[in-house]
N, C-alpha and C. Protein backbone atom coordinates (compact mmCIF):
# COMPACT_ATOMS: atom_id res chain seq x y z
N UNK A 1 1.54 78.16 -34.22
CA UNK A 1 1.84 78.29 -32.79
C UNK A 1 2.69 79.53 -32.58
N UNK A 2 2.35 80.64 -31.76
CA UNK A 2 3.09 81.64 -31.44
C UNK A 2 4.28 81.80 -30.54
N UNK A 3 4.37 80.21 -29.76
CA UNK A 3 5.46 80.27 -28.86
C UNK A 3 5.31 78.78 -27.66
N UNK A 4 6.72 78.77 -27.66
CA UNK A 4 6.43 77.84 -26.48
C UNK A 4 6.45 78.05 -25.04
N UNK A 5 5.51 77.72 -24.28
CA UNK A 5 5.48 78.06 -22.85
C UNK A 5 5.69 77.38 -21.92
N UNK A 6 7.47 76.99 -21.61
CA UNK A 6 7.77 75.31 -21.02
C UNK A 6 6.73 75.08 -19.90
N UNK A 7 7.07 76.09 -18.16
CA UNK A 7 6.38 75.66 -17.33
C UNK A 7 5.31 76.85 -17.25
N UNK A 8 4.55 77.07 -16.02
CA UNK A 8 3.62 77.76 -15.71
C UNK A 8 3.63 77.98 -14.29
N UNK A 9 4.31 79.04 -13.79
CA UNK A 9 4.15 79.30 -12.66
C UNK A 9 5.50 79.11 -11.40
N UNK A 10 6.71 78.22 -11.92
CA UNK A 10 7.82 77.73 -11.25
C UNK A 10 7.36 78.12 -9.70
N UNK A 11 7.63 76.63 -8.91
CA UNK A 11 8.22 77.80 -6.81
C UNK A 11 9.15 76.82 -6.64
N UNK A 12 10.14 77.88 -6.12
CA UNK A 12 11.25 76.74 -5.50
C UNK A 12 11.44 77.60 -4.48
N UNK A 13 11.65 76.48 -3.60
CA UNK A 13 11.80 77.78 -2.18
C UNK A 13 13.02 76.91 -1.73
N UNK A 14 14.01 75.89 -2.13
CA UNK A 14 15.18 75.85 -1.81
C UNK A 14 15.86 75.12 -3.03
N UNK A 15 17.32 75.05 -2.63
CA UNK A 15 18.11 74.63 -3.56
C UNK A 15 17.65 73.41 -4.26
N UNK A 16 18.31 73.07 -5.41
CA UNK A 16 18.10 71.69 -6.00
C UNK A 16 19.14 70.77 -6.01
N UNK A 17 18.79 69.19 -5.53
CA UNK A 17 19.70 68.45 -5.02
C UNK A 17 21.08 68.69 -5.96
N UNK A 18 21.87 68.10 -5.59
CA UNK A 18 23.12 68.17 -6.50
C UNK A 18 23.24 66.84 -7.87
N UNK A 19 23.17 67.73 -9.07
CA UNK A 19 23.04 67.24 -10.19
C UNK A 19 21.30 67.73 -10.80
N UNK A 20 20.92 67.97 -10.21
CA UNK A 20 19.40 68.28 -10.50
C UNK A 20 19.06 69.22 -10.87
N UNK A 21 18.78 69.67 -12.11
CA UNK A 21 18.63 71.27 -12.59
C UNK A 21 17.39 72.01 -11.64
N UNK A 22 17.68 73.23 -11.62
CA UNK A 22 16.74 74.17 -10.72
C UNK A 22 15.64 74.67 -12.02
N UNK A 23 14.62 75.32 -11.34
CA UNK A 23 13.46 75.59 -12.10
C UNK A 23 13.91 76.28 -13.49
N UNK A 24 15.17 77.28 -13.75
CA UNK A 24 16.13 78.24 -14.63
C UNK A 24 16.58 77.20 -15.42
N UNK A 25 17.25 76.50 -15.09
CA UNK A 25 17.84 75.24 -15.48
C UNK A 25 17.08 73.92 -15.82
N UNK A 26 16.12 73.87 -15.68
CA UNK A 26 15.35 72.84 -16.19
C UNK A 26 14.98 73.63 -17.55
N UNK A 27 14.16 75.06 -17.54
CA UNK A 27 13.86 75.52 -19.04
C UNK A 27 14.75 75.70 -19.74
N UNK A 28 15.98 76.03 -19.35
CA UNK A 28 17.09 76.03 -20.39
C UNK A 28 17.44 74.80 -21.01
N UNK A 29 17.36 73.63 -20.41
CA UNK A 29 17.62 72.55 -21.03
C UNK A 29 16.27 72.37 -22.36
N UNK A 30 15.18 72.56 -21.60
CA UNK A 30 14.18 72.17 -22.53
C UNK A 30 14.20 73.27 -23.66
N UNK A 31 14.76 74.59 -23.41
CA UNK A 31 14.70 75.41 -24.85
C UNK A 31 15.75 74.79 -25.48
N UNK A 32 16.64 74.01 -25.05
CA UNK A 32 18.21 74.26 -26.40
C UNK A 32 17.16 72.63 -26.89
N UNK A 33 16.49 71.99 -26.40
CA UNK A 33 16.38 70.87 -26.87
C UNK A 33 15.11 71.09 -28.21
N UNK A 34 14.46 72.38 -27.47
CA UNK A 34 13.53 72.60 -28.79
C UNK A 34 14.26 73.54 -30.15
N UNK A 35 15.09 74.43 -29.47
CA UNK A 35 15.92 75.07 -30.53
C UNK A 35 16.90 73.65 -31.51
N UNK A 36 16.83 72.74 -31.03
CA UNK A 36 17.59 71.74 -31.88
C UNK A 36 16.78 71.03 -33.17
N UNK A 37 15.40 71.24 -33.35
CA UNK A 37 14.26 71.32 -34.08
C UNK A 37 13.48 72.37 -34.68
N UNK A 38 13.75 73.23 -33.66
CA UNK A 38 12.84 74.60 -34.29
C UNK A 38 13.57 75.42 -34.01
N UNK A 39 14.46 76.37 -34.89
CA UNK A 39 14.93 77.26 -34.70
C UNK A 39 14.33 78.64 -34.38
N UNK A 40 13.29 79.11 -34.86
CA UNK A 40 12.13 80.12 -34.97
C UNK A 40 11.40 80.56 -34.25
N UNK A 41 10.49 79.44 -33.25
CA UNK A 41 9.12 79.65 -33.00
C UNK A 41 10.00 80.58 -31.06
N UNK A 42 9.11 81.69 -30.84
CA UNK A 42 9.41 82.16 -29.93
C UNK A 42 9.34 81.24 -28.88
N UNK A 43 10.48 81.18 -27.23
CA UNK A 43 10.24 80.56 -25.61
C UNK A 43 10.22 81.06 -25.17
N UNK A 44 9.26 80.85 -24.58
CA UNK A 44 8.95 81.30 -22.79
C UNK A 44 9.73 81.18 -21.78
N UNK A 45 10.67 81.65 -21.22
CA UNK A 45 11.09 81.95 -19.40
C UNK A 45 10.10 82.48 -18.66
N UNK A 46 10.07 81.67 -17.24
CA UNK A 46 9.42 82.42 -16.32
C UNK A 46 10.09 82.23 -15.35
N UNK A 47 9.95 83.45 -14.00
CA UNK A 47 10.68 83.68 -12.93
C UNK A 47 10.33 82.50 -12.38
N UNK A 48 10.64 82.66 -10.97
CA UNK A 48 9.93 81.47 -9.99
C UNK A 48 9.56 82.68 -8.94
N UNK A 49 9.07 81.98 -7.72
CA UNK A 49 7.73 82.68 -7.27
C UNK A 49 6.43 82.90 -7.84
N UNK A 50 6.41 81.84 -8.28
CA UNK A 50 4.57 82.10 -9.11
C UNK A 50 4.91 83.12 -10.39
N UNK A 51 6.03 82.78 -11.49
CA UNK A 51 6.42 84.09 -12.48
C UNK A 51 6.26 85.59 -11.95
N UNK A 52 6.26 85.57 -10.55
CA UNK A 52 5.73 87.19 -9.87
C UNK A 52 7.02 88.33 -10.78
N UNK A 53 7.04 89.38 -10.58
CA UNK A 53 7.36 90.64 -10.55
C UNK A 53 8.68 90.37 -9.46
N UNK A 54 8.81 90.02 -8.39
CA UNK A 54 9.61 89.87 -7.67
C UNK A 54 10.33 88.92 -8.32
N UNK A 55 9.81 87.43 -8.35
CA UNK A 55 11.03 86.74 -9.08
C UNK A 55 12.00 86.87 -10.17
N UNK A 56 11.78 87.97 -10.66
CA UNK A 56 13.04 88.56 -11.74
C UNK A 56 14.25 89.25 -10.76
N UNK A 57 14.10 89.21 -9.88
CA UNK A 57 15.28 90.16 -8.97
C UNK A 57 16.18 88.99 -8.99
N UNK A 58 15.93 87.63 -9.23
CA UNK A 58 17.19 86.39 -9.45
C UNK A 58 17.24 85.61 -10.45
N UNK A 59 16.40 86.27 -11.21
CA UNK A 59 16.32 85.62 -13.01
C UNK A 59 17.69 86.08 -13.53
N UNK A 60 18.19 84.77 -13.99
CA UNK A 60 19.28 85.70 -15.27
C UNK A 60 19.30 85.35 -16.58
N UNK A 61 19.36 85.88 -17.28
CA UNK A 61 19.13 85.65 -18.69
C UNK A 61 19.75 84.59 -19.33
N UNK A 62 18.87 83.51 -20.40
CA UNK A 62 19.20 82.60 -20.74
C UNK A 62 20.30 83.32 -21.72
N UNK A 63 21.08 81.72 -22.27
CA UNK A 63 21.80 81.78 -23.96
C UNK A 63 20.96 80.89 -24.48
N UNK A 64 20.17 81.79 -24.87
CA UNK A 64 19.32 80.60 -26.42
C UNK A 64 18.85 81.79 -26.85
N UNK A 65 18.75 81.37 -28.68
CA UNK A 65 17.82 82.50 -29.42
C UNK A 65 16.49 82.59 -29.12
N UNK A 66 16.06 83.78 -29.38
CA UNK A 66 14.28 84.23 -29.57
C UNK A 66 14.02 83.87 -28.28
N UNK A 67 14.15 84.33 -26.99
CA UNK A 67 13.82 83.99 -25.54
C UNK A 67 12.63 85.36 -25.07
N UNK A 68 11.21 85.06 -24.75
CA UNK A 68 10.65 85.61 -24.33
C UNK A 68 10.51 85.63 -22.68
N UNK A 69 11.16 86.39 -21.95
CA UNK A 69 10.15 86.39 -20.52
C UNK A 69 8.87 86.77 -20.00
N UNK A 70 8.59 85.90 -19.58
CA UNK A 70 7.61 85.98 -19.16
C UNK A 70 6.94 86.46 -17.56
N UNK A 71 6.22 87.21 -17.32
CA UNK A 71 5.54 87.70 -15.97
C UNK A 71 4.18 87.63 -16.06
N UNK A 72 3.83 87.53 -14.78
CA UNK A 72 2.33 87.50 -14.41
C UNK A 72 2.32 88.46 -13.36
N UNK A 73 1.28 89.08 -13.32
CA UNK A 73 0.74 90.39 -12.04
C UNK A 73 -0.67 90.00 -11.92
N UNK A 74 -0.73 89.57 -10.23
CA UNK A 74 -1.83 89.54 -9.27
C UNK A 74 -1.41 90.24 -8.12
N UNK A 75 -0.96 91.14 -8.28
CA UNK A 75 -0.39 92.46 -6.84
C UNK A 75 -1.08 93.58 -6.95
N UNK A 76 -1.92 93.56 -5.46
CA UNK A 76 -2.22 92.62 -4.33
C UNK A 76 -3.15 91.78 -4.23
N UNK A 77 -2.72 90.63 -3.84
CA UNK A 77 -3.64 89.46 -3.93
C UNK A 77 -5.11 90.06 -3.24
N UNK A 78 -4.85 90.24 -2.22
CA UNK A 78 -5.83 90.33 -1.12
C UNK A 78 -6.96 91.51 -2.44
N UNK A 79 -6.54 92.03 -3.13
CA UNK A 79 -7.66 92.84 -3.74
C UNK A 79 -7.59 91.62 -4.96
N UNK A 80 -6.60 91.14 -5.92
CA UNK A 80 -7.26 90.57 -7.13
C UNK A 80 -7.96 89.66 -6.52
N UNK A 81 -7.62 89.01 -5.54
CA UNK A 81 -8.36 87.35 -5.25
C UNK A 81 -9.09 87.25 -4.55
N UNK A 82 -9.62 88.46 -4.30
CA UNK A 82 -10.58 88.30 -3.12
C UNK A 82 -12.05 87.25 -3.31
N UNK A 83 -12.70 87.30 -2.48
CA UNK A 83 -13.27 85.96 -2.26
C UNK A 83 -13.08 84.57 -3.13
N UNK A 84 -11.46 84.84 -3.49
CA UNK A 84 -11.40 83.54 -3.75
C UNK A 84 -10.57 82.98 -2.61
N UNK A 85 -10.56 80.99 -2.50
CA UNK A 85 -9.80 80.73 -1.92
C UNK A 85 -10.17 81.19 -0.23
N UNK A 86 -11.46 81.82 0.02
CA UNK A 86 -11.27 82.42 1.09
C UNK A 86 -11.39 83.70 1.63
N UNK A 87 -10.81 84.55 0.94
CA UNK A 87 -9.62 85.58 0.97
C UNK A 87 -11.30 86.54 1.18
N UNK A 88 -10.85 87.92 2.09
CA UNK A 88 -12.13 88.44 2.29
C UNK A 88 -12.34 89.58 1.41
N UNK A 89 -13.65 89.74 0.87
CA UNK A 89 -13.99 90.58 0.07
C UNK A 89 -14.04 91.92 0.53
N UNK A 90 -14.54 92.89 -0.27
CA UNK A 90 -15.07 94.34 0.05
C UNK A 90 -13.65 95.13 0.10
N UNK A 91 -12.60 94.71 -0.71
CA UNK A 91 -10.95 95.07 -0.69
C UNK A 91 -10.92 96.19 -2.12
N UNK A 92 -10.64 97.68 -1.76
CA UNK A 92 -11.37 98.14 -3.16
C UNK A 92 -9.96 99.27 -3.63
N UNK A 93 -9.44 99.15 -5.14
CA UNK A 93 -8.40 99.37 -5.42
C UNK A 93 -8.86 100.86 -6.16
N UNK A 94 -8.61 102.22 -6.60
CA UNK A 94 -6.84 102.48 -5.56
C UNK A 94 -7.62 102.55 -3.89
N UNK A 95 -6.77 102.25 -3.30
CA UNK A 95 -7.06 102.13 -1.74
C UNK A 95 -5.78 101.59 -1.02
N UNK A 96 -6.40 101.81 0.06
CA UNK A 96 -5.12 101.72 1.44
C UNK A 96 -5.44 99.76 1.79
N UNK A 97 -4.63 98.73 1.26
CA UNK A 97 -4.68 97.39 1.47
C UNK A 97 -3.75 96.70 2.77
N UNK A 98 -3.66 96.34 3.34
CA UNK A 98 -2.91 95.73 4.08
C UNK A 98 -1.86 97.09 4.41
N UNK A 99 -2.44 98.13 4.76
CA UNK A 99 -1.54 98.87 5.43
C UNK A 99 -0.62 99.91 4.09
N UNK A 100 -0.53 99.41 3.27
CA UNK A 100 -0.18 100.08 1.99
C UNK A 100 -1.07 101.11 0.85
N UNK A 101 -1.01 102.00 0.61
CA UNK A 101 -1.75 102.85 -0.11
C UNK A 101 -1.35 102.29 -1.81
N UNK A 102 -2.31 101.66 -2.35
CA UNK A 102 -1.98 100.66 -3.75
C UNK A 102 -2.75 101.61 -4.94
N UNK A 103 -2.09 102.21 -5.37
CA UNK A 103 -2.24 102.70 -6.60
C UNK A 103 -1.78 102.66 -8.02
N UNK A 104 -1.29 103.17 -9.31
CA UNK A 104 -0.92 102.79 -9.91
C UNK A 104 0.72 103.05 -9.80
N UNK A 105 1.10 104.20 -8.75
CA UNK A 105 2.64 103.90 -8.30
C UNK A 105 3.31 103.24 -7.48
N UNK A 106 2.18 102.40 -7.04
CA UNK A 106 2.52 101.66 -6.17
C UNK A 106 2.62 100.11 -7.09
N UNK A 107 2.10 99.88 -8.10
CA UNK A 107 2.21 99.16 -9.19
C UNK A 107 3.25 99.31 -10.06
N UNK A 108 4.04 100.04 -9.66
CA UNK A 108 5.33 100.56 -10.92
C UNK A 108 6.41 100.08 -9.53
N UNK A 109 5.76 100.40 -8.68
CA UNK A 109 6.81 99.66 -7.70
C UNK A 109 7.08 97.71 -7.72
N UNK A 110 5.63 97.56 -7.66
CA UNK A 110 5.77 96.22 -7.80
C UNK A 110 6.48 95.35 -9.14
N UNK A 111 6.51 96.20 -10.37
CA UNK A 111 6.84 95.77 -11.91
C UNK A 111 8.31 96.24 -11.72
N UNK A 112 9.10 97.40 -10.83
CA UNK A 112 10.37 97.81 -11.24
C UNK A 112 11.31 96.35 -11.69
N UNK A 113 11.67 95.68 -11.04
CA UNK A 113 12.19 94.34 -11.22
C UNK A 113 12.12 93.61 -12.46
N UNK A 114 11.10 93.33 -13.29
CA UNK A 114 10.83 93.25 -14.47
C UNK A 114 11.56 94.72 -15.44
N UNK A 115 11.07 95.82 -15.22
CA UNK A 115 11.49 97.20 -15.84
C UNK A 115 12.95 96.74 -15.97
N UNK A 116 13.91 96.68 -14.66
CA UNK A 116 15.27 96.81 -14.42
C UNK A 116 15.85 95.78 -15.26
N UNK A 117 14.96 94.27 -15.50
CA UNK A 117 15.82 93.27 -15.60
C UNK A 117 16.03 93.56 -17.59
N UNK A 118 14.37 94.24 -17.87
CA UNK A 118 14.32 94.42 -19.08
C UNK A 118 15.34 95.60 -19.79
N UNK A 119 15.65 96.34 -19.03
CA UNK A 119 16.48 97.78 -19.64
C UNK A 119 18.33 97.03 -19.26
N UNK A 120 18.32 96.17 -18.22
CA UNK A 120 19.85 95.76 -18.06
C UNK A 120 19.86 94.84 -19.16
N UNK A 121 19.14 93.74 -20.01
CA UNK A 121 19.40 92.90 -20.49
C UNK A 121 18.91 92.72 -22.07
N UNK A 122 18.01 94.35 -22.32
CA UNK A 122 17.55 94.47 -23.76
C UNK A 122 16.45 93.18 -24.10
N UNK A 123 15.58 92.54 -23.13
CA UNK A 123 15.05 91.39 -23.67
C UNK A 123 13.80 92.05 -23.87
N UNK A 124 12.92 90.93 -24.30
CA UNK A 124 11.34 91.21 -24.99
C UNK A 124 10.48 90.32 -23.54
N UNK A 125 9.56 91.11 -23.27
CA UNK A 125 9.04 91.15 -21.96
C UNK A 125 7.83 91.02 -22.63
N UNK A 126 6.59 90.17 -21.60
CA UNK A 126 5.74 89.73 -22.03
C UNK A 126 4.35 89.54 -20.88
N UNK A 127 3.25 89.75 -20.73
CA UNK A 127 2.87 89.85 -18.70
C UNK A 127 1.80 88.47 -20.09
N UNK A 128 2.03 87.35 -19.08
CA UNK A 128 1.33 85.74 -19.60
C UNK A 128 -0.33 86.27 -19.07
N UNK A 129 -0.10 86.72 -17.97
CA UNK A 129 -1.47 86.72 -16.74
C UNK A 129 -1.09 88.23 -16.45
N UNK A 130 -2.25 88.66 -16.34
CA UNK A 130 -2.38 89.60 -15.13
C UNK A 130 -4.31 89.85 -14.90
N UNK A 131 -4.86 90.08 -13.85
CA UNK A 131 -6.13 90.53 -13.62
C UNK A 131 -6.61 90.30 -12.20
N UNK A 132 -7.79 90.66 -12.05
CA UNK A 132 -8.70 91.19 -10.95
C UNK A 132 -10.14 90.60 -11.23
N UNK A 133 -10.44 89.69 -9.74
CA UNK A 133 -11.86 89.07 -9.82
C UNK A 133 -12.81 90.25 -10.23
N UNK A 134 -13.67 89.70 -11.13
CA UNK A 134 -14.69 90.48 -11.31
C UNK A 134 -15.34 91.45 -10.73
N UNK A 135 -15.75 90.48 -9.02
CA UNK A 135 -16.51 91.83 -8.43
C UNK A 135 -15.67 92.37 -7.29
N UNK A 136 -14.25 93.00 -7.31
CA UNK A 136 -13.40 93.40 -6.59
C UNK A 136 -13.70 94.99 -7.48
N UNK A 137 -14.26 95.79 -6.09
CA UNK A 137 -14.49 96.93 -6.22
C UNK A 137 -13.00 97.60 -6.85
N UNK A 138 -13.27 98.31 -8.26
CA UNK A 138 -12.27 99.11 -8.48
C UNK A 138 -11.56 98.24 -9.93
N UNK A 139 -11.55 97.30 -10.29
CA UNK A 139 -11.19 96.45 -11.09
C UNK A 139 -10.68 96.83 -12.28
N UNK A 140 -12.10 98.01 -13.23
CA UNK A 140 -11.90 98.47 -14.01
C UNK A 140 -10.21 99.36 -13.81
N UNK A 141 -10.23 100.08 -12.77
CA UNK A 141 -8.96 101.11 -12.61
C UNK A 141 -7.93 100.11 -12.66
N UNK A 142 -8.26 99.24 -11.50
CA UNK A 142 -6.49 97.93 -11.57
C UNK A 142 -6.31 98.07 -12.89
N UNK A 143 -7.06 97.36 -13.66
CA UNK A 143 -7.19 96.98 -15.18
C UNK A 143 -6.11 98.09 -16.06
N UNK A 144 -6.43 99.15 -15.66
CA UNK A 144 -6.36 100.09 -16.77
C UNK A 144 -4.98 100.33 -16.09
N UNK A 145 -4.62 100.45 -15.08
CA UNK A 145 -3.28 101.22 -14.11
C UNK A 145 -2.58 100.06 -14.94
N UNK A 146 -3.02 98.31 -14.92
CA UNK A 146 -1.49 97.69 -15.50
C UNK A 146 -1.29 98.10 -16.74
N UNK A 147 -2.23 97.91 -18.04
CA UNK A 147 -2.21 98.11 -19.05
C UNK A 147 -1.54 99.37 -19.55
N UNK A 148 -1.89 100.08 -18.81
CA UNK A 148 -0.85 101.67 -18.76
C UNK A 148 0.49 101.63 -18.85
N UNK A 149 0.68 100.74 -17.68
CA UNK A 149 2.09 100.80 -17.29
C UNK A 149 2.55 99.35 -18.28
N UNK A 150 2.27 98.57 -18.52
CA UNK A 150 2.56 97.36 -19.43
C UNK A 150 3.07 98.14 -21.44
N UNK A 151 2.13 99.28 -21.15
CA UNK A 151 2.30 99.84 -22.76
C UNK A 151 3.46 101.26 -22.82
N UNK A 152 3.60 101.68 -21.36
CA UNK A 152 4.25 102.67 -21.39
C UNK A 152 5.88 101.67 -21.23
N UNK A 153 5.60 100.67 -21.02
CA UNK A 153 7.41 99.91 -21.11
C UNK A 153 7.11 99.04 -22.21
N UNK A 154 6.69 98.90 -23.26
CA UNK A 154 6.71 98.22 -24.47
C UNK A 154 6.08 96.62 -24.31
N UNK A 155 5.61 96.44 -23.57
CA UNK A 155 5.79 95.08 -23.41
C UNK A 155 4.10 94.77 -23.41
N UNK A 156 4.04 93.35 -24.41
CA UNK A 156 3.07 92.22 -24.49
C UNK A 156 2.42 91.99 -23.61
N UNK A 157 0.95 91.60 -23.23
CA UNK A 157 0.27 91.39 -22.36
C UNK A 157 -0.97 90.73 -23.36
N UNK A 158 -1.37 89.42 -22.12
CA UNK A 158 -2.45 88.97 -22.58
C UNK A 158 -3.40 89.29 -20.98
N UNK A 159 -4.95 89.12 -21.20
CA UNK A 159 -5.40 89.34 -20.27
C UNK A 159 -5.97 88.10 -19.50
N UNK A 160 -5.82 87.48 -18.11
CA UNK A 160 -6.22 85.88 -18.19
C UNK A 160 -7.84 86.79 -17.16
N UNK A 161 -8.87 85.94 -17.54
CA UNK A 161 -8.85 84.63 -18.72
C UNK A 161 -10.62 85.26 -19.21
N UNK A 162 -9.86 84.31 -20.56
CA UNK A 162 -11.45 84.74 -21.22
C UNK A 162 -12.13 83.56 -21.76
N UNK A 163 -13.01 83.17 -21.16
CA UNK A 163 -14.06 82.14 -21.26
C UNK A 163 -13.77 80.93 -20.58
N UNK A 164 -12.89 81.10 -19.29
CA UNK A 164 -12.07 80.13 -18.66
C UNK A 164 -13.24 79.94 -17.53
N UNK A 165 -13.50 80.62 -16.31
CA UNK A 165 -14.07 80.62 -15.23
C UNK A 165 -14.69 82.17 -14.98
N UNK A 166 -15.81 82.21 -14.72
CA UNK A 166 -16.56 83.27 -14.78
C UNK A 166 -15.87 84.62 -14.11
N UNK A 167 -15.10 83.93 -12.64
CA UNK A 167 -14.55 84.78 -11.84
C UNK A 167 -13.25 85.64 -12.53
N UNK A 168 -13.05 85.66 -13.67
CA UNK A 168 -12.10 86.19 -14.63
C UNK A 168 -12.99 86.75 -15.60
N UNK A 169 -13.74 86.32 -15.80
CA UNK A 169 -14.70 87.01 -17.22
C UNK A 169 -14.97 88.32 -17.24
N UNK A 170 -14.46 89.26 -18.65
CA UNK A 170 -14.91 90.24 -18.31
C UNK A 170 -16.55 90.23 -19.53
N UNK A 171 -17.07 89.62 -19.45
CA UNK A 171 -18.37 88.92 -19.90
C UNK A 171 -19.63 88.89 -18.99
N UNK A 172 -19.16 89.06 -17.62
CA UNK A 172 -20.00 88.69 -16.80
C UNK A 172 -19.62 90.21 -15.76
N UNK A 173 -21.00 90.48 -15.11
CA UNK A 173 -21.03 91.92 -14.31
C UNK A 173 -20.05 92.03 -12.85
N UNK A 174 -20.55 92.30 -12.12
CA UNK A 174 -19.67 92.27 -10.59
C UNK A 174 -20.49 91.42 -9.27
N UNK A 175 -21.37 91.06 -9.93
CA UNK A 175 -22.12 89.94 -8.52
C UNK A 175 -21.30 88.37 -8.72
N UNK A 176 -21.09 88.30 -7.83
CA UNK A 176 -20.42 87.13 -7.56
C UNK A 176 -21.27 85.84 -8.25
N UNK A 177 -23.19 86.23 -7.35
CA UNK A 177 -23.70 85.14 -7.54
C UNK A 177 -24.63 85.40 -9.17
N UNK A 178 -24.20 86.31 -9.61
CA UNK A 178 -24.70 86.41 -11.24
C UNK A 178 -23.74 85.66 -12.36
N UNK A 179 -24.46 84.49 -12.92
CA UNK A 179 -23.02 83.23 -13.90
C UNK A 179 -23.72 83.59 -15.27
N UNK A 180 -24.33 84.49 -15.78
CA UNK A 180 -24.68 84.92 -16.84
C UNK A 180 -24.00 86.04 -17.41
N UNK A 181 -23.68 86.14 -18.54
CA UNK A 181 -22.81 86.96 -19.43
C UNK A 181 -24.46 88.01 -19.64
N UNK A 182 -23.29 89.25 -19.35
CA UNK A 182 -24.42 90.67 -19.39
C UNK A 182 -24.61 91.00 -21.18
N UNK A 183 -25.71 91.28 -21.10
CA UNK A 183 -26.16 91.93 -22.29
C UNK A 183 -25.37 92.76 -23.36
N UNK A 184 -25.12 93.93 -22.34
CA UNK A 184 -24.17 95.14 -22.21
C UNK A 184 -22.66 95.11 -22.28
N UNK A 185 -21.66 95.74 -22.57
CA UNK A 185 -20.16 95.25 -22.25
C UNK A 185 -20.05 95.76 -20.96
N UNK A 186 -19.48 95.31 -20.43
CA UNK A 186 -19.06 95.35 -18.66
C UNK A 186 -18.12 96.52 -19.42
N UNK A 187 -17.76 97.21 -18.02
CA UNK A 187 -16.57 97.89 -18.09
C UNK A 187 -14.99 97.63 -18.70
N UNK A 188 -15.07 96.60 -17.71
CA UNK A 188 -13.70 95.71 -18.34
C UNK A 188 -13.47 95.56 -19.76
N UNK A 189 -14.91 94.92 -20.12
CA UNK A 189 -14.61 94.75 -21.39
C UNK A 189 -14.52 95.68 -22.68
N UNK A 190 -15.14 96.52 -22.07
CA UNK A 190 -14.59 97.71 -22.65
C UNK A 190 -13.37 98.11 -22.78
N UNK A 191 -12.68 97.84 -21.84
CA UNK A 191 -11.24 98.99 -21.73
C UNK A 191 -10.11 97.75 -22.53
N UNK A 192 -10.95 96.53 -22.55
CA UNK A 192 -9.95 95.75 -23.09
C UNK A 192 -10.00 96.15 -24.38
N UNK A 193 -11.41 96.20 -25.37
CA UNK A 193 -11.46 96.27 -26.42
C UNK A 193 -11.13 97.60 -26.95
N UNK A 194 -10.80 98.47 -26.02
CA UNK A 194 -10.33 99.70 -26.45
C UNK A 194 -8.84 99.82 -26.31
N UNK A 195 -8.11 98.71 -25.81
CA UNK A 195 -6.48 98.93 -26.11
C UNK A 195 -6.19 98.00 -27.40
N UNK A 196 -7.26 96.42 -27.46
CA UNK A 196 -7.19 95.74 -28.66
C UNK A 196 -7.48 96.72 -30.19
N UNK A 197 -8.39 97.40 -30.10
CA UNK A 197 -8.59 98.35 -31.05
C UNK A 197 -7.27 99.36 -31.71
N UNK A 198 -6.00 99.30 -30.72
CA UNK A 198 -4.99 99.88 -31.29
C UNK A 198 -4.10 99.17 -32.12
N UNK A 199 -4.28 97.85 -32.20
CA UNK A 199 -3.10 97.08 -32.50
C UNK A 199 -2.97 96.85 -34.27
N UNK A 200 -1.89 96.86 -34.43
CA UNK A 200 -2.11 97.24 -36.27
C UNK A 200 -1.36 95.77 -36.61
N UNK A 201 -1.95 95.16 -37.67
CA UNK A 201 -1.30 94.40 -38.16
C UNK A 201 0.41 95.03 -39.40
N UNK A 202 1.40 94.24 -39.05
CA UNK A 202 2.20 94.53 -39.51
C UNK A 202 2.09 94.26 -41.33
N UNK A 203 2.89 95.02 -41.74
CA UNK A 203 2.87 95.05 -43.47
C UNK A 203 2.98 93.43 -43.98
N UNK A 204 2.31 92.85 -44.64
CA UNK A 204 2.60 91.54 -44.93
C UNK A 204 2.37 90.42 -44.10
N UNK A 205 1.64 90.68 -42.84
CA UNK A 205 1.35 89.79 -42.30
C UNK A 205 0.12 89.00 -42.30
């Protein structure tokens, strides 16, 4: 096992009764209780607000050993999620979204908070999630703008999701109503297997 991942996603949008640990405070209890058994195996923190980028602006750093934080990036929804949930399609990244021009500096805007919390506090930073529905024009670029910026600040990233739901697959092309895995590597999957292709196993491992 590479780590433990208490919750998934924390929201608290007000205080917690009195005596009642808050979303921070509930994982801290549950890491010292696993550090009392396993000294070793890496934990997971996550912000609250959906682990966003924003919720690190009131994260503060646990006291327990080997503490990984954790983030997720779906900014801007309206382009990763589009026709999901609703949400209207034809939203195409880099582009002008909800009034905002979203590019990849406009993505260094959204991560500063994570950046800041990581350079004030020396921790090991980690993105759990980040991605873009399949057929959201531009995907490949989102893709590549986080991964950029995820490798140019040192930090871990997994890509969600692979073999979970098609609308994440980078297995499958950009038609919504196509549920068949392409022949060919999609784009995506390309650019994934071309940052996986860097990774070196360490001496002895």
């Amino acid at each position: 096992m590479w780590g433990y991942d208490l919750v998934n996603e924390p929201v608290q949008n007000k205080p917690s009764p009195l005596g009642v640990a808050n979303y921070l405070g509930t994982q801290v209890r549950a890491a010292k209780a696993i550090r009392a058994i396993d000294p070793d195996v890496p934990i997971f923190i996550e912000a609250s607000a959906w682990d966003s980028a924003a919720g690190f602006r009131e994260l503060e750093p646990v006291d327990v050993t080997n503490i990984v934080y954790q983030v997720h990036m779906y900014v801007p929804s309206k382009f990763t999620h589009q026709g999901v949930h609703n949400k209207a399609m034809g939203v195409t990244y880099p582009g002008k979204i909800g009034g905002v021009r979203w590019d990849k500096a406009q993505l260094r805007k959204v991560l500063a908070p994570v950046r800041e919390f990581q350079l004030a506090y020396n921790v090991h930073i980690y993105v759990g999630e980040f991605s873009a529905i399949r057929w959201a024009p531009g995907a490949v670029d989102y893709l590549r703008d986080c991964i950029e910026l995820f490798e140019e600040y040192g930090w871990d990233w997994t890509y969600h999701a692979y073999r979970e739901w098609d609308g994440w697959s980078v297995e499958y092309d950009s038609d919504p109503k196509n549920h068949r895995p392409t022949k060919e590597p999609t784009d995506r999957k390309k650019l994934l297997l071309s940052w996986f292709a860097r990774n070196k196993k360490k001496k002895g491992a």
